[in-house]
Protein backbone atom coordinates (compact mmCIF):
# COMPACT_ATOMS: atom_id res chain seq x y z
CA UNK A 1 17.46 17.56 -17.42
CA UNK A 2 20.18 18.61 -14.99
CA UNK A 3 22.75 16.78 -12.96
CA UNK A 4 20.73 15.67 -9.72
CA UNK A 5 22.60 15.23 -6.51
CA UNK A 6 21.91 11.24 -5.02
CA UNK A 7 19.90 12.99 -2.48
CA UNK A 8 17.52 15.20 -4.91
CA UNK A 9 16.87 11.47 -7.27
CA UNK A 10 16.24 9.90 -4.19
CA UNK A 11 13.52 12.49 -2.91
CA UNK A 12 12.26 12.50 -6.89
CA UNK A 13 12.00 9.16 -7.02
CA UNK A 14 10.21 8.31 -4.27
CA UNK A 15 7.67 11.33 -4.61
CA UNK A 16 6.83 10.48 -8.06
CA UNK A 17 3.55 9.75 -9.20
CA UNK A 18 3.39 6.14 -11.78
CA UNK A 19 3.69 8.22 -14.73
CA UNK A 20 6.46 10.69 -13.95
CA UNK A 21 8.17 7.44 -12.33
CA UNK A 22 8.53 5.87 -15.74
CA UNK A 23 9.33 8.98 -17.68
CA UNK A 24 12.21 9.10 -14.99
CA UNK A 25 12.96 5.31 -15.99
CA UNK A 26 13.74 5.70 -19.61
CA UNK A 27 15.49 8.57 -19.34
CA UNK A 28 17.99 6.83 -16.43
CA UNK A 29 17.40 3.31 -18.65
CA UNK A 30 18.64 5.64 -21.66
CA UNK A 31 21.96 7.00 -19.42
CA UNK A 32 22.79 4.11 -17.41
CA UNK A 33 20.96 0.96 -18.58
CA UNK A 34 19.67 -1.79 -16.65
CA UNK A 35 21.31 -0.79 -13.67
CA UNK A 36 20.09 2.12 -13.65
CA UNK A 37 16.96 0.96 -13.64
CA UNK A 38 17.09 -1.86 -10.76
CA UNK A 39 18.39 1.06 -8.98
CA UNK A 40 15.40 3.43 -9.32
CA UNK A 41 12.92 0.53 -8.22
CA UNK A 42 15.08 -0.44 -5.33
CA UNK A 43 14.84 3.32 -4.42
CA UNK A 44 11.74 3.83 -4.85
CA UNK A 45 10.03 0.15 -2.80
CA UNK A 46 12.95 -0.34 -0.30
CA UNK A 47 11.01 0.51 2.13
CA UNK A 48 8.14 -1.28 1.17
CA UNK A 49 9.76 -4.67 0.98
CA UNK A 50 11.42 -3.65 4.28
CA UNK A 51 8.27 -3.16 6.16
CA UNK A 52 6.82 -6.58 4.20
CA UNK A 53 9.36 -8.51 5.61
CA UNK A 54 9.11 -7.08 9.24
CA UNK A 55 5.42 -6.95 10.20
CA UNK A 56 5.06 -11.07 9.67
């Protein structure tokens, strides 16, 4: 895997499909740890949550 720019995991993460999304956990899980990982999901639903907590 190469080095990816924030901007090209962002766009990666977020246009993953469920499988290729948790491939793409381990291997950050594997380089980074649990971080890592809370950063991926908070990535990849930010804007979910965001729009949860807006339209009330």
């Amino acid at each position: 895997m190469k080095n990816l720019s924030y901007k090209e995991f962002k766009k990666k993460v977020r246009n993953s499909d469920k499988k290729d999304f948790f491939k793409l956990l381990f291997v950050v899980y594997w380089i980074t740890g649990i971080f890592g990982i809370l950063f991926a999901f908070w990535i990849r639903f930010s804007t979910q949550v965001k729009n949860f907590f807006i339209k009330k």
